[in-house]
Protein backbone atom coordinates (compact mmCIF):
# COMPACT_ATOMS: atom_id res chain seq x y z
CA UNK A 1 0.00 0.00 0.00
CA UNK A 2 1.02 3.38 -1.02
CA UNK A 3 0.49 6.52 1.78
CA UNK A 4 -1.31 9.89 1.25
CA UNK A 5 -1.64 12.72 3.43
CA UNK A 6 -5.07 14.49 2.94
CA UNK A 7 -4.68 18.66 3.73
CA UNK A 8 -7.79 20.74 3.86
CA UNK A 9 -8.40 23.44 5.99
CA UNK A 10 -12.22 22.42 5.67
CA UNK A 11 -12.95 19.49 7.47
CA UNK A 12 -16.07 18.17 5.45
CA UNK A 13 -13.55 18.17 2.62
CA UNK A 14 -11.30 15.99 4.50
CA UNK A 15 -14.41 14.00 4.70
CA UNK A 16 -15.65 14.29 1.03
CA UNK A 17 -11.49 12.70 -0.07
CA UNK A 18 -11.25 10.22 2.50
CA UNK A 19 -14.83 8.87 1.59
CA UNK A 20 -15.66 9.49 -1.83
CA UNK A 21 -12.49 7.33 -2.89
CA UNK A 22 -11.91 4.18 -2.88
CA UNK A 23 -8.38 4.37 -1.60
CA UNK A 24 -7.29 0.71 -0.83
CA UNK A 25 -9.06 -0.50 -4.07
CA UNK A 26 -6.63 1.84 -5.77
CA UNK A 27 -3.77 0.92 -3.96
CA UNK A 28 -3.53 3.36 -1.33
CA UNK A 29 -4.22 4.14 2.19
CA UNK A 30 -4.54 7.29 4.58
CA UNK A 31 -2.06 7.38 7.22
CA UNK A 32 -2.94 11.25 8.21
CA UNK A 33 -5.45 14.47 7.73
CA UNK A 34 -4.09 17.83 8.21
CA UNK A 35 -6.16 21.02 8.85
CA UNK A 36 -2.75 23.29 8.19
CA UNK A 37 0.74 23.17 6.26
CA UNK A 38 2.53 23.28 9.77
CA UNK A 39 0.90 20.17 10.97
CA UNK A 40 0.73 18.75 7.74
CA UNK A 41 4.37 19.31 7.34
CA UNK A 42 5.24 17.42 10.79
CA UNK A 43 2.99 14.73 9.39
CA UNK A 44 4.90 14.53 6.19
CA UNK A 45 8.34 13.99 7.88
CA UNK A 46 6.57 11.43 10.32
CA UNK A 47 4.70 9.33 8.41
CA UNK A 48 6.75 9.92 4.85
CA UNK A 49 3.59 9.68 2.57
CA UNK A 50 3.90 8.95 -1.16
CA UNK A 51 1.10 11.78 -1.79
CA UNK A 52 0.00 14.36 -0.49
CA UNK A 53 -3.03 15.72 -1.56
CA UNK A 54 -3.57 19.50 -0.52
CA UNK A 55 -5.47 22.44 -0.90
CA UNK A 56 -4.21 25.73 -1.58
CA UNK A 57 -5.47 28.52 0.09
CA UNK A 58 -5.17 27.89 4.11
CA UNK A 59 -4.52 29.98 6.69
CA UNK A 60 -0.50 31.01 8.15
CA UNK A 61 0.96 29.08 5.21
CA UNK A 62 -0.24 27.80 1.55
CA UNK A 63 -0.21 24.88 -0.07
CA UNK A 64 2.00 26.22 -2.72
CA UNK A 65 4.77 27.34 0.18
CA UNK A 66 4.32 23.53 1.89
CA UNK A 67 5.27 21.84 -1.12
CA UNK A 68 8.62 24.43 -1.86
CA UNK A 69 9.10 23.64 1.55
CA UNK A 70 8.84 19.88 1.72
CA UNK A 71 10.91 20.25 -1.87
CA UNK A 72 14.04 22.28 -0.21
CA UNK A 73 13.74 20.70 3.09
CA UNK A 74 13.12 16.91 2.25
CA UNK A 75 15.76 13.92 0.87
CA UNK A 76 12.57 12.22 -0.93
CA UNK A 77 9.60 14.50 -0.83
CA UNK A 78 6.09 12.84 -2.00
CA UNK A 79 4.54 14.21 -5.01
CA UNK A 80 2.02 16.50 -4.86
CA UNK A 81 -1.72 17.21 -5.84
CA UNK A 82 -3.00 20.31 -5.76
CA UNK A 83 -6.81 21.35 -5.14
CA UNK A 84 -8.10 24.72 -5.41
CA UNK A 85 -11.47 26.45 -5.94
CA UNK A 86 -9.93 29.25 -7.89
CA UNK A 87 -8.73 29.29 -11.64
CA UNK A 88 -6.25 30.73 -11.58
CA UNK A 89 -3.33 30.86 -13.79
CA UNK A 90 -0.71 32.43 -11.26
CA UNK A 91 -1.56 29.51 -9.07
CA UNK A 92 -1.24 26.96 -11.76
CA UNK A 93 1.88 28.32 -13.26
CA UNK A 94 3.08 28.21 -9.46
CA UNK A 95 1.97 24.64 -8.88
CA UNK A 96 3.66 24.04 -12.30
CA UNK A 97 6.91 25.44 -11.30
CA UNK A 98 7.19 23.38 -8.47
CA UNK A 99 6.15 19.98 -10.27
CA UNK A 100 3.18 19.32 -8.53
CA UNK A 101 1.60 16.25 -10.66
CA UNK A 102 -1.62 17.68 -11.15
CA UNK A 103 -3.41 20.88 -10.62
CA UNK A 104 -7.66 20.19 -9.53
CA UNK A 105 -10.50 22.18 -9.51
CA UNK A 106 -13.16 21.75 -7.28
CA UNK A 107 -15.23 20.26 -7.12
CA UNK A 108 -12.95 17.09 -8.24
CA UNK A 109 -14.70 14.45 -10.91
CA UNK A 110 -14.43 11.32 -9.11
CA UNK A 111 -13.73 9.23 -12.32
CA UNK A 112 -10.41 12.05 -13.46
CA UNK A 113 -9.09 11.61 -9.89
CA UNK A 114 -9.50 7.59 -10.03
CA UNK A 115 -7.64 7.41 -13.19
CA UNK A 116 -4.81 10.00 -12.06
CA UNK A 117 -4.47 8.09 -9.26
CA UNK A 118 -4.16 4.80 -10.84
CA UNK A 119 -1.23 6.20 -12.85
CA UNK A 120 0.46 8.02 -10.02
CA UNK A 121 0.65 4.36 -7.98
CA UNK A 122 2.45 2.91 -10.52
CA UNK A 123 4.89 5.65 -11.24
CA UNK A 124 5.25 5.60 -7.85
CA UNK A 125 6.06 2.24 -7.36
CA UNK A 126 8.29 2.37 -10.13
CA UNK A 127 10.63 5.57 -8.72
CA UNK A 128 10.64 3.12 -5.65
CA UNK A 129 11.78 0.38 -7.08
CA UNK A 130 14.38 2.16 -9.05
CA UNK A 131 15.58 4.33 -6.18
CA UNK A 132 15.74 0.80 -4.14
CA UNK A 133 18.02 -1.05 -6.71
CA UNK A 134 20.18 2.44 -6.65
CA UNK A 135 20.55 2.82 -2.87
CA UNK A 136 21.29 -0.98 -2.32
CA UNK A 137 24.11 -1.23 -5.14
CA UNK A 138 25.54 1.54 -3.12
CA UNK A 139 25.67 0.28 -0.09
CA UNK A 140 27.29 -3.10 -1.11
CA UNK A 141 30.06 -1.08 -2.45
CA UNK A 142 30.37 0.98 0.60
CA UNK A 143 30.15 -2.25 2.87
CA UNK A 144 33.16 -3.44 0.46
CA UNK A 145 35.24 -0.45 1.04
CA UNK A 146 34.31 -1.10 5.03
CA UNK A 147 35.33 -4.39 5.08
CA UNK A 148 38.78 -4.14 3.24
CA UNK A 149 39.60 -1.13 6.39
CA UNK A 150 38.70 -3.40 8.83
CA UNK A 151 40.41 -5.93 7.74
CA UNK A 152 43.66 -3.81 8.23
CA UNK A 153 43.89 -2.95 4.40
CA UNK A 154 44.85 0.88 4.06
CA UNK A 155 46.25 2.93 1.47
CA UNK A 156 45.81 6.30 0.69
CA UNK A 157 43.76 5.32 -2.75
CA UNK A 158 41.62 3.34 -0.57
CA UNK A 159 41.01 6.02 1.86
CA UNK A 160 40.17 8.37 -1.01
CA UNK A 161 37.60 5.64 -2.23
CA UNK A 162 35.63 5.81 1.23
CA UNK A 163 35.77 9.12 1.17
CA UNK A 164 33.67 9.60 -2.37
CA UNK A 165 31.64 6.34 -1.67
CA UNK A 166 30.71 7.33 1.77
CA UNK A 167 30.42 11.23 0.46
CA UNK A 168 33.17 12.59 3.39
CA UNK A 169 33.98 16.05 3.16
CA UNK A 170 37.39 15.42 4.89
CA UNK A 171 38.63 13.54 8.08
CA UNK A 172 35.44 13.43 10.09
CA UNK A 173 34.61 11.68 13.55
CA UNK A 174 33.36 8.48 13.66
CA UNK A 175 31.80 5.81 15.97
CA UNK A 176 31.92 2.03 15.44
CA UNK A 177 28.34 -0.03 16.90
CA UNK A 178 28.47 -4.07 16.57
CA UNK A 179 24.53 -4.92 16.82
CA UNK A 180 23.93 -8.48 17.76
CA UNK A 181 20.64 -9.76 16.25
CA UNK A 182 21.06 -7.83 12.90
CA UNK A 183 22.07 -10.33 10.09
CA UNK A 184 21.04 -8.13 7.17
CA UNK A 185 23.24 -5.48 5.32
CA UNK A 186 19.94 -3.50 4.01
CA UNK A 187 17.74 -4.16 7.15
CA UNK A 188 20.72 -2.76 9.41
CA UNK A 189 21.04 0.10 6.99
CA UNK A 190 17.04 0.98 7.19
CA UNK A 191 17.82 0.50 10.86
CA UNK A 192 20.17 3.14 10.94
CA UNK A 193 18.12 5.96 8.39
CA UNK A 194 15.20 5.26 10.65
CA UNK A 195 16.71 5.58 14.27
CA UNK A 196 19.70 8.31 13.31
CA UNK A 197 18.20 10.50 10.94
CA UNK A 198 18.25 13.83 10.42
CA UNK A 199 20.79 13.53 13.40
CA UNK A 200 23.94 11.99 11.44
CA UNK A 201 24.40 9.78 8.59
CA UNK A 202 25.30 6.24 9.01
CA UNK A 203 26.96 3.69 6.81
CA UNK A 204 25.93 -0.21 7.53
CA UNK A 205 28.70 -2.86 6.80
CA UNK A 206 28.38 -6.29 7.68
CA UNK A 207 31.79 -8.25 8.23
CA UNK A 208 33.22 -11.93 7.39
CA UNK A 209 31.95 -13.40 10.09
CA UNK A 210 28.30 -12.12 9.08
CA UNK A 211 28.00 -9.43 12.03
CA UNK A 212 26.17 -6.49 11.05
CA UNK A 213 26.88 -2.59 12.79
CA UNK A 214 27.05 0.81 11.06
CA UNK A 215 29.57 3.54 11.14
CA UNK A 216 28.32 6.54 12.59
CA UNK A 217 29.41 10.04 11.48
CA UNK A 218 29.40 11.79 15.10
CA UNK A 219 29.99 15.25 15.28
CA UNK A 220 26.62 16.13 15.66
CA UNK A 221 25.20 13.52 18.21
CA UNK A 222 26.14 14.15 21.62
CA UNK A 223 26.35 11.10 24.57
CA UNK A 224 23.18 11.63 25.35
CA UNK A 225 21.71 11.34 22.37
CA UNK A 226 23.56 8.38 21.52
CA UNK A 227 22.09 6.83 24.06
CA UNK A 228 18.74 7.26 23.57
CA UNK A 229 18.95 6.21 19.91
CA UNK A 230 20.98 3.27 21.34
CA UNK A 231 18.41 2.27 23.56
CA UNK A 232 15.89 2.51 21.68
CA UNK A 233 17.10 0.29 18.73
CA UNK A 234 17.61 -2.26 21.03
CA UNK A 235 14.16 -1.57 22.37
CA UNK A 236 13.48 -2.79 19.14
CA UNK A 237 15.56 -5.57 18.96
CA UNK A 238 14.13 -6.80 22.13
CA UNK A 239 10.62 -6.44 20.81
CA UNK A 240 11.47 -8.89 17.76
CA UNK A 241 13.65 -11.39 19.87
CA UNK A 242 13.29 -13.07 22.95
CA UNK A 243 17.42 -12.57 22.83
CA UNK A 244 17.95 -9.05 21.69
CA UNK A 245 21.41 -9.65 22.06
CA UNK A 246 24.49 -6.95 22.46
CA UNK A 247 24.69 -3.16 20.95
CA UNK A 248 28.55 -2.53 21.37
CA UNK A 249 29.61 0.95 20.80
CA UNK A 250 33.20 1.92 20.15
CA UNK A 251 34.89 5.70 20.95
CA UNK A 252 34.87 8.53 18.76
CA UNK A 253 38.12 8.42 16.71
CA UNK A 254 38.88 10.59 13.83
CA UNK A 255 39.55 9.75 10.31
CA UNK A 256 39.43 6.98 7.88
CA UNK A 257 42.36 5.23 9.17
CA UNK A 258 40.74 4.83 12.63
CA UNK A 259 37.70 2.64 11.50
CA UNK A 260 39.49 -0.69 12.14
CA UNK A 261 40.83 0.55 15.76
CA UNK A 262 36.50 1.24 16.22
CA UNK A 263 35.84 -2.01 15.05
CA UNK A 264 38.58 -3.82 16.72
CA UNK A 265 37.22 -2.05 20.00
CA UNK A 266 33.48 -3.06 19.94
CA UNK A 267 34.52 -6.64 18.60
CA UNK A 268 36.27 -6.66 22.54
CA UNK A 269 33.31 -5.57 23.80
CA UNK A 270 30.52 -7.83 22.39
CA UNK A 271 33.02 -10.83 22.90
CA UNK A 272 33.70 -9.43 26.48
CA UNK A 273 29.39 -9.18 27.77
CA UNK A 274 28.91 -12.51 25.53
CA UNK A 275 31.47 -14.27 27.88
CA UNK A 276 29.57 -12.93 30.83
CA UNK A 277 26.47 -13.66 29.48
CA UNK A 278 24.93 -10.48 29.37
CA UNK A 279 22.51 -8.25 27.35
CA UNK A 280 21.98 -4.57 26.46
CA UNK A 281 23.93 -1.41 25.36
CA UNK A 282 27.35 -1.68 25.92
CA UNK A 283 30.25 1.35 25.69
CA UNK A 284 33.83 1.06 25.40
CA UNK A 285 34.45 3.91 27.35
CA UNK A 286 32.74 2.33 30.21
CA UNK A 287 34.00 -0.86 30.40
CA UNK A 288 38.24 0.10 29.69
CA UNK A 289 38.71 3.13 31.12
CA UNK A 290 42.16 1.94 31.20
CA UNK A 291 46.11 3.91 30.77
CA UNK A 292 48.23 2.33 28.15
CA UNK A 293 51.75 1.23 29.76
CA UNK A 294 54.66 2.66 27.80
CA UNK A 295 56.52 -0.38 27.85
CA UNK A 296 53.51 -2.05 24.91
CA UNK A 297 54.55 1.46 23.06
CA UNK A 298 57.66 0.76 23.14
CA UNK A 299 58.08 -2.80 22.44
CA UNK A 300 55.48 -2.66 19.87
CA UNK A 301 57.62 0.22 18.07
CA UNK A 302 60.61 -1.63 18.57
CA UNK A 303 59.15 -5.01 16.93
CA UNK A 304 57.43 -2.77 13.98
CA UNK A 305 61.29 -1.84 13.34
CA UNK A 306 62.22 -5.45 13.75
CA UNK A 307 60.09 -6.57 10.81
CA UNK A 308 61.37 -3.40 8.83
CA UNK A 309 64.87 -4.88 8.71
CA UNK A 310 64.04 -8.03 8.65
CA UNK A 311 65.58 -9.21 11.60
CA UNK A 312 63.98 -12.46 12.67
CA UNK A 313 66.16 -12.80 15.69
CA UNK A 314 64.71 -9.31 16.83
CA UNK A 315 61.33 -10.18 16.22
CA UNK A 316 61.76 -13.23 18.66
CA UNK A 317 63.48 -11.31 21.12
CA UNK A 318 60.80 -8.29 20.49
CA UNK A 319 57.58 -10.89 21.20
CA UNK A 320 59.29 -12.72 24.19
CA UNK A 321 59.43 -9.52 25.56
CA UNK A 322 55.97 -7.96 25.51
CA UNK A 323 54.39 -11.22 26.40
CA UNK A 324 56.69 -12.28 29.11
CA UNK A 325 55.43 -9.00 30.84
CA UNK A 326 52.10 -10.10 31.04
CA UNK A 327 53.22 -14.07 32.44
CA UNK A 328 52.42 -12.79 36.25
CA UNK A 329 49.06 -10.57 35.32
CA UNK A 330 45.72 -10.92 33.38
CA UNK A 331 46.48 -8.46 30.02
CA UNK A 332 44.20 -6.08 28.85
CA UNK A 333 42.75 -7.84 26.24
CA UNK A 334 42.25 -4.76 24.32
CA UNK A 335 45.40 -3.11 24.53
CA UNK A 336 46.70 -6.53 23.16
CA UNK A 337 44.32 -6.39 20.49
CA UNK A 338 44.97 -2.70 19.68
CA UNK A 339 48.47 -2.78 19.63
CA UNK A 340 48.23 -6.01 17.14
CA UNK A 341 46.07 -3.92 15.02
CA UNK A 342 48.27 -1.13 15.01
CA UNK A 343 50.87 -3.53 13.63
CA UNK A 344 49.13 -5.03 11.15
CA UNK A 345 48.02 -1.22 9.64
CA UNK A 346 51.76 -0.37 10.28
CA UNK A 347 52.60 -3.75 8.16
CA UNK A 348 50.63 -3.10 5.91
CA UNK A 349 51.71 0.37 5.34
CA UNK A 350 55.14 -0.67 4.76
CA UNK A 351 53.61 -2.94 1.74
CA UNK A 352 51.97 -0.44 0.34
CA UNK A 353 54.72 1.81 0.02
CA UNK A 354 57.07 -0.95 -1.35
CA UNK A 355 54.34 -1.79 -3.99
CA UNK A 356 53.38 -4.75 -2.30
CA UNK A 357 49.92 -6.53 -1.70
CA UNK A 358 48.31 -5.73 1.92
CA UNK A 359 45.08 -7.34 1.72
CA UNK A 360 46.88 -10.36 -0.33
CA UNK A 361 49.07 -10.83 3.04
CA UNK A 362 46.49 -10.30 5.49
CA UNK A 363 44.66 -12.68 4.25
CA UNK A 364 47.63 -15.38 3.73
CA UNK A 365 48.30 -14.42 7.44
CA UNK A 366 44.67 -15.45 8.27
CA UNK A 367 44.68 -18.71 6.40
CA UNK A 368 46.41 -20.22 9.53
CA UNK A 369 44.75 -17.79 12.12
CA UNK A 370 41.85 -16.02 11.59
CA UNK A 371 40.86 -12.78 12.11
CA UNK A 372 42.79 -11.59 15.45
CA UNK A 373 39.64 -10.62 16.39
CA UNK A 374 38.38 -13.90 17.05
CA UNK A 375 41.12 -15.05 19.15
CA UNK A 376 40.27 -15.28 23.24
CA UNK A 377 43.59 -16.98 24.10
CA UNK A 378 46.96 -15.12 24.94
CA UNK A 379 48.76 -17.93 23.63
CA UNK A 380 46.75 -18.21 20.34
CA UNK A 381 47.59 -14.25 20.19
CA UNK A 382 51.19 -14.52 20.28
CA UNK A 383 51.02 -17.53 17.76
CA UNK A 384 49.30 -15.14 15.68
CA UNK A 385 51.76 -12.18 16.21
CA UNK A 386 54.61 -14.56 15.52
CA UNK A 387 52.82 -15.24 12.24
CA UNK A 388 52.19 -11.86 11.48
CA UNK A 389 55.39 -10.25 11.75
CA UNK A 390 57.68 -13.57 10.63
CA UNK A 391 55.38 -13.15 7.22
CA UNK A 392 55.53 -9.21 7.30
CA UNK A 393 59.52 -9.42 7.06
CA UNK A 394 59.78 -12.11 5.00
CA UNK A 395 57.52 -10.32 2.64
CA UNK A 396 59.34 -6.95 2.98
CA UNK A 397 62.58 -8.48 2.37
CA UNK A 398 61.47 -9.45 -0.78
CA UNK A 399 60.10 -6.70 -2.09
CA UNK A 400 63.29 -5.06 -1.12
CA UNK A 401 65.25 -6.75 -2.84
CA UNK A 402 62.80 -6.94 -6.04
CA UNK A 403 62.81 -3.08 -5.65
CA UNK A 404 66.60 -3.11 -5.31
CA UNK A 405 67.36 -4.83 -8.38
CA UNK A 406 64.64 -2.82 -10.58
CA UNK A 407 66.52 0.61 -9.46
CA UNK A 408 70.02 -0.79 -9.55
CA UNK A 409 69.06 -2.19 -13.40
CA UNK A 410 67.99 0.82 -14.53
CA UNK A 411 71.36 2.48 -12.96
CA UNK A 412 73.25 0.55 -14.89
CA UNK A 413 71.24 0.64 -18.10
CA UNK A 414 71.10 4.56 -17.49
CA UNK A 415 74.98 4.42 -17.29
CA UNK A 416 75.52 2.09 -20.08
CA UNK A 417 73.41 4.72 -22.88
CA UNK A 418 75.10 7.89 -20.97
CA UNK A 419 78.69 7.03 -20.42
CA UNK A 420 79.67 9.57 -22.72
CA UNK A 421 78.04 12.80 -20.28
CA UNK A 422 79.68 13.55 -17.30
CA UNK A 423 78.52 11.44 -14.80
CA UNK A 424 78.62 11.22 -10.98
CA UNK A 425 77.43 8.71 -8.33
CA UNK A 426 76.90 11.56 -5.92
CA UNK A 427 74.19 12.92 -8.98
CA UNK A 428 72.38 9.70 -10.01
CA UNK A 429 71.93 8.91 -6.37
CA UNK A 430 69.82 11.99 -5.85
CA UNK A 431 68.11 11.04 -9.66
CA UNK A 432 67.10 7.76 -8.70
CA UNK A 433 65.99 9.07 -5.06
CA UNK A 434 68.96 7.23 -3.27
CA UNK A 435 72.11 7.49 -0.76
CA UNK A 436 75.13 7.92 -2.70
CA UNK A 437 76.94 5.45 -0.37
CA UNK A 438 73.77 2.75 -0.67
CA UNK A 439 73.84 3.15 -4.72
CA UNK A 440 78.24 2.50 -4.51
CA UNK A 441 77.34 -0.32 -2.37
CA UNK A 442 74.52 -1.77 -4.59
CA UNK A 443 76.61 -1.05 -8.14
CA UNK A 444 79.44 -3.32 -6.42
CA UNK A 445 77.32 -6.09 -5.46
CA UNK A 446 75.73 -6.15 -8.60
CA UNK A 447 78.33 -5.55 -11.27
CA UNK A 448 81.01 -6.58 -9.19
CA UNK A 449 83.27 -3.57 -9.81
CA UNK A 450 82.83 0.19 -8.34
CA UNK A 451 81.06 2.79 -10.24
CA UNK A 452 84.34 4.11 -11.17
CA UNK A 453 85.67 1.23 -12.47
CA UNK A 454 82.33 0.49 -14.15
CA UNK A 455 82.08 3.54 -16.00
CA UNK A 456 86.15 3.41 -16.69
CA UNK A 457 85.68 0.36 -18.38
CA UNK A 458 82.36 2.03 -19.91
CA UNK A 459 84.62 4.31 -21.79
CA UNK A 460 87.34 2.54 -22.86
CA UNK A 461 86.13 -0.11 -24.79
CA UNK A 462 84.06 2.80 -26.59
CA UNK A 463 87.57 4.14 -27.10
CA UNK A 464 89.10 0.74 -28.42
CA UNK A 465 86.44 0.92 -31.44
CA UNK A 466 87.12 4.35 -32.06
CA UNK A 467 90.87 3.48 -32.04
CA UNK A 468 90.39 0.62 -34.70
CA UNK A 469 87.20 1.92 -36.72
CA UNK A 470 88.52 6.00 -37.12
CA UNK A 471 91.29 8.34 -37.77
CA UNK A 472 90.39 11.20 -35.75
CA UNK A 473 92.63 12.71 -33.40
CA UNK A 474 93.34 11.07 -29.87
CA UNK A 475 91.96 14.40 -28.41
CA UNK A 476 88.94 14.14 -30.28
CA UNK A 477 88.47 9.94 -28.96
CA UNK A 478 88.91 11.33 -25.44
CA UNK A 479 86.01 14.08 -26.12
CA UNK A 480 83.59 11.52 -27.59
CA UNK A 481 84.24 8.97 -24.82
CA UNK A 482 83.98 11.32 -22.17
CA UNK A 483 87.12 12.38 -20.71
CA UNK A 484 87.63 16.29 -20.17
CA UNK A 485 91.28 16.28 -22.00
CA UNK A 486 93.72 14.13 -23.43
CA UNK A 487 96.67 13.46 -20.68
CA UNK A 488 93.65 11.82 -18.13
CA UNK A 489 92.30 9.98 -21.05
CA UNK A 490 95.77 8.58 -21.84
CA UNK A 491 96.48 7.98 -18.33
CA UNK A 492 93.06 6.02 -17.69
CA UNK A 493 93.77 3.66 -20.65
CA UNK A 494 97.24 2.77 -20.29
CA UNK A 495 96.00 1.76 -16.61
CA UNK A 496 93.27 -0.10 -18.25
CA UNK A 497 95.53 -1.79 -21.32
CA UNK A 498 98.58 -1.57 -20.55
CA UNK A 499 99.60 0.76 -23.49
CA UNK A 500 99.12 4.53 -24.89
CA UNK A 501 96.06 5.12 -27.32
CA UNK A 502 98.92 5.94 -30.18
CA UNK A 503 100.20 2.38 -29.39
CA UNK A 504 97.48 0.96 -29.28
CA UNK A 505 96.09 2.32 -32.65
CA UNK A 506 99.54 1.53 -34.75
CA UNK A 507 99.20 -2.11 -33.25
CA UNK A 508 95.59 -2.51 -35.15
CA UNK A 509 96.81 -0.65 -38.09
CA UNK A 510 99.84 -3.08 -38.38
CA UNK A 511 98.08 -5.86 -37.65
CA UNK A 512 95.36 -4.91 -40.98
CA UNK A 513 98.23 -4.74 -43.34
């Protein structure tokens, strides 16, 4: 059934639409009657009608100046019918200008109204169905974008991708909620329009392990608010289930990047209340109102350096020690889990920047393990941060090396076509965005001689074929080769042959006789 709002300011015409029609033969029904445009107005935003039939004159405001208003004011406004017992064509043209679907004389002809109506459901329902399609291809690609950030992927082309699909202005504040009992992407999302709107906009997402929550823009919903809304959704829940389950509710955090730290945080908290057995609203605020320790800080900085350099015995050393902290002492759970989720962005960072594939290794990390998020144990933890940053170095090693040899090959290459320029290490070090001391190091290992020595050798076998192929003058071989004069050049390849370029010439020329 299809809604419409009647809006008379004569209440025997109220009477005359609501009876003369037959509404739910036509496919409609009337969910509200309105004697003015301001109560007609709260009606509109309350009960979201697909009609709204109205007159025109009425007393404080028109009919005309409800409908601009319900036009500028409203995401969907309903379409509009106008009555009026005046003909005229100011009103019309007004009506017109604000495409209203039909302008009406009274009195109305029962059998024009029928057949407007008639057509009016169905272009109605088809909008609907359109808009529908729309809205839910949009939120399975925002739910994708979600679930590769919580997941640990991040990149800064991934960051710029939730901000278009999810229509961010900038870095904004968010909050994370978890709702046990929700198993549907579009019924959480319709969920989250009804209870948060025109508050703040929410995005719905529903993870791998098939838990639905939205992300909550929150700069303009205070605590208490929150907490009403929160309430009352699980009012809700509670209504439809005899176990409404747990609402977990992260911190405010700013910025894309934080979304997995919110997620990670109300994961804590729903597994926390499910292992006590317990139901309701649930804050992460109130339940770890704890101070992080420097010592996790620092250890976790120092093992995120570990797996930089790829130094396995560090990474050992690094894990033994955090954990061996907490032998004596229950951990905070969540400062475990934070910290590991701090190191997997970091990781996966480091990836990134290297060209590598984050969400290919997260997920080859979670082959063995899981999500971290599902794991209660401390030892099943550390297994799983052993994994994690064993893999991570490994990996970055890798694509260090892979990235070494790429730049050191196209050193060399660049060398090989510009011998004949004046060339210094110090120079294509800063062209190819490297330490000068690095790129000797790397054109040793590589070539197996020094730069120097390289590019010597470069130049005189260019020389040689100049020698045996040409007549012109030694000074003019030194030029093309690259050698500022003619004494270094005849220095560098007697060094390098044992004889003078003259020498060397009349020995070929001999030789071809």
């Amino acid at each position: 059934m299809l809604n419409v709002l009647l809006v008379d300011d004569e209440p025997w015409v109220l009477e005359g639409l609501r009876t003369m029609i037959d509404w739910n033969r036509l496919g409609f029904h009337v969910c509200g009657e309105a004697v003015n445009s301001i109560d007609a107005f709260r009606q509109i935003q309350e009960y979201q009608p697909d009609l709204v039939i109205t007159d025109v004159n009425m007393p404080e405001i028109s009919g005309l100046e409800l409908i601009e208003k319900s036009n500028r004011l409203l995401l969907h406004p309903p379409k509009f019918i106008v009555l009026s017992g005046y003909d005229d064509f100011h009103y019309a043209l007004t009506a017109m200008q604000l495409r209203v679907v039909e302008y009406l004389l009274k009195p109305i002809d029962d059998e024009e109204i029928e057949s407007l109506l008639v057509k009016l459901a169905n272009q109605i329902r088809a909008e609907t169905a359109a808009r529908r399609i729309e809205s839910n291809r949009h939120l399975y690609a925002v739910n994708h974008v979600i679930n590769r950030l919580i997941l640990g992927e991040y990149s800064l082309s991934l960051a710029e991708q939730a901000r278009l699909s999810m229509n961010l202005s900038g870095d904004q504040q968010l909050i994370c909620m978890m709702i046990e009992g929700a198993y549907d992407l579009v019924a959480c999302g319709q969920w989250g329009n009804r209870f948060f709107s025109p508050i703040c906009c929410t995005f719905p997402f529903q993870d791998s392990g098939g838990r639905c929550g939205l992300l909550v823009l929150s700069e303009t919903i205070s605590n208490e608010q929150l907490r009403d809304i929160s309430q009352s959704l699980f009012n809700e829940l509670r209504a439809r289930s005899d176990y409404p389950g747990i609402i977990a509710i992260s911190d405010r955090a700013t910025g894309i990047e934080t979304i997995r730290k919110l997620y990670m945080q109300t994961i804590e908290v729903r597994r926390l209340k499910r292992n006590q057995q317990k139901q309701g609203v649930f804050y992460y605020q109130d339940i770890y109102k704890v101070q992080q320790r420097s010592f996790s800080k620092i250890n976790f900085q120092q093992l995120v350096e570990s797996v930089e350099a790829g130094n396995l015995s560090g990474i050992e050393n690094g894990i033994s020690k955090i954990f061996d902290l907490w032998s004596n002492e229950l951990p905070d759970m969540e400062m475990v889990r934070v910290s590991i989720a701090d190191l997997e962005l970091k990781i996966c960072r480091l990836l990134a920047e290297m060209n590598g594939d984050p969400a290919g290794f997260m997920q080859q990390v979670q082959i063995t393990y899981g999500n971290q998020d599902e794991l209660d144990e401390i030892r099943e933890l550390k297994d799983y941060l052993h994994s994690l940053c064993i893999l991570g170095a490994t990996k970055l090693t890798a694509l260090r090396e892979q990235n070494e040899h790429n730049t050191i090959f196209q050193v060399i290459q660049y060398v090989d076509q510009e011998f004949r320029s004046k060339l210094q290490l110090q120079e294509l070090a800063i062209q190819f965005h490297m330490n000068s001391a690095y790129l000797g190091q790397l054109f040793k290992k590589y070539t197996g001689k020094s730069f120097n020595e390289y590019l010597n050798e470069k130049r005189i076998e260019e020389a040689k074929k100049l020698l045996k192929r040409t007549q012109i003058k030694i000074s003019k071989v030194a030029s093309q080769v690259g050698y500022p004069n003619a004494d270094y050049f005849n220095n560098k390849f007697k060094k390098h042959t044992g004889v003078l370029p003259s020498v060397y010439r009349g020995v070929i020329e001999n030789r071809q006789q």
